[in-house]
Protein backbone atom coordinates (compact mmCIF):
# COMPACT_ATOMS: atom_id res chain seq x y z
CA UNK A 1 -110.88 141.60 15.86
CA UNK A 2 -111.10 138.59 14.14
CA UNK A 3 -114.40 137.79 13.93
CA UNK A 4 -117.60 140.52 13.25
CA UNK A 5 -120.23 137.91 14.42
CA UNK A 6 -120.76 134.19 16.24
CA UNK A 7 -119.19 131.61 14.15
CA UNK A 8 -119.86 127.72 14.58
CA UNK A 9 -116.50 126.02 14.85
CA UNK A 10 -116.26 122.34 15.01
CA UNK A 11 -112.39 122.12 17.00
CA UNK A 12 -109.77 119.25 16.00
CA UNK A 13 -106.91 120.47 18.06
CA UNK A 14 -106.34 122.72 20.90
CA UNK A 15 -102.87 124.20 20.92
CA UNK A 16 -100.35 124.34 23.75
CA UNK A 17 -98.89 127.50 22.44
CA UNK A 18 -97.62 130.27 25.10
CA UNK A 19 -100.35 133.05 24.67
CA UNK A 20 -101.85 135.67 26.09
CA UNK A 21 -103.51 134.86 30.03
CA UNK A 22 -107.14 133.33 28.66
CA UNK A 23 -105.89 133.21 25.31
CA UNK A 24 -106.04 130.09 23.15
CA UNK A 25 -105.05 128.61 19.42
CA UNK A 26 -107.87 126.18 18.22
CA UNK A 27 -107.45 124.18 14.57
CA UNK A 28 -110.99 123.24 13.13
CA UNK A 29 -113.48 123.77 10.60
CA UNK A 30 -116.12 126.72 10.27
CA UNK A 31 -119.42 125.12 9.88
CA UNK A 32 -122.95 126.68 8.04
CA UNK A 33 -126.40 126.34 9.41
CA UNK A 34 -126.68 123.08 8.26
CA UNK A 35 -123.34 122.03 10.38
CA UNK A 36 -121.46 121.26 7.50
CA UNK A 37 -117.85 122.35 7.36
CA UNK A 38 -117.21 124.69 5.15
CA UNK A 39 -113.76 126.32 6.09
CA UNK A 40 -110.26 124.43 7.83
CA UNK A 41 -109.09 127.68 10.10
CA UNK A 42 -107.15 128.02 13.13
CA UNK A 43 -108.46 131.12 15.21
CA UNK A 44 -107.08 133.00 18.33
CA UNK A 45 -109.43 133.21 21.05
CA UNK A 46 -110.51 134.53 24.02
CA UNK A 47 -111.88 131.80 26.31
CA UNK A 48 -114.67 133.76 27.80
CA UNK A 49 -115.90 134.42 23.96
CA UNK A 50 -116.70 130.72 23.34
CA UNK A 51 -119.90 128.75 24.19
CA UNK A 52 -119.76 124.69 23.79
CA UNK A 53 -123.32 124.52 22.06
CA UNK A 54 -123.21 120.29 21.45
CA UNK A 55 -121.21 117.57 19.55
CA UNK A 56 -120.50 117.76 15.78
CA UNK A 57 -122.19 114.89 14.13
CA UNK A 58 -120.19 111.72 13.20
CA UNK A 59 -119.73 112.00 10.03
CA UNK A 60 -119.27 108.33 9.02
CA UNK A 61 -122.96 108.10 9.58
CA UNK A 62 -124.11 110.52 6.82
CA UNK A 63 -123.92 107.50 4.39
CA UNK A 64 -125.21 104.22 4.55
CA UNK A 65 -121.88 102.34 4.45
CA UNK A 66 -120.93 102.34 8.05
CA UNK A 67 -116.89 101.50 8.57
CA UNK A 68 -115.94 100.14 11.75
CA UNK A 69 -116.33 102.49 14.48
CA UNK A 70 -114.20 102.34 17.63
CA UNK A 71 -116.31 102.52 20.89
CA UNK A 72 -116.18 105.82 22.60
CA UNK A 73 -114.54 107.92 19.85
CA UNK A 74 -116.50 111.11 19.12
CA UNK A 75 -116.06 113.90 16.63
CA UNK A 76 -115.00 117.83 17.82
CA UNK A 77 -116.40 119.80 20.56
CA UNK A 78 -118.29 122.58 18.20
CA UNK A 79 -118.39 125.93 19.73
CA UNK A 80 -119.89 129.60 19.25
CA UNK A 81 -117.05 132.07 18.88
CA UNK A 82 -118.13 135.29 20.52
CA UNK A 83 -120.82 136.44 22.47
């Protein structure tokens, strides 16, 4: 068992790797409360363990310089990982 309770996870990649039947690699960061990341990790999970809960924040627009943003781009999917 990987994890002991719910963890946010903000995803940057979703693996094609041959696993197990509803099985999955993920690449991302482990965020706090405050949705900060606090962690790069890639987990093994069981799809029916993770809840989509909202998009991570852009982070660009935490300061007040604002670079160029490309229309329609959006930061990871964050998820709950278990149940």
């Amino acid at each position: 068992m990987q994890f002991t309770s719910p963890k946010l996870f903000r995803v940057i990649r979703v693996h094609d790797w041959p696993t197990y039947d509803g099985w999955i690699w993920l690449d991302g960061y482990e965020l706090n409360a405050a949705g900060d990341a606090v962690e790069r990790r890639s987990v093994f999970v069981q799809l029916s363990g993770l809840r989509q809960i909202g998009k991570a924040p852009d982070p660009r627009t935490r300061n007040s310089r604002r670079p160029g943003v490309t229309p329609g781009t959006t930061s990871g999917r964050v998820i709950r990982t278990g149940r």
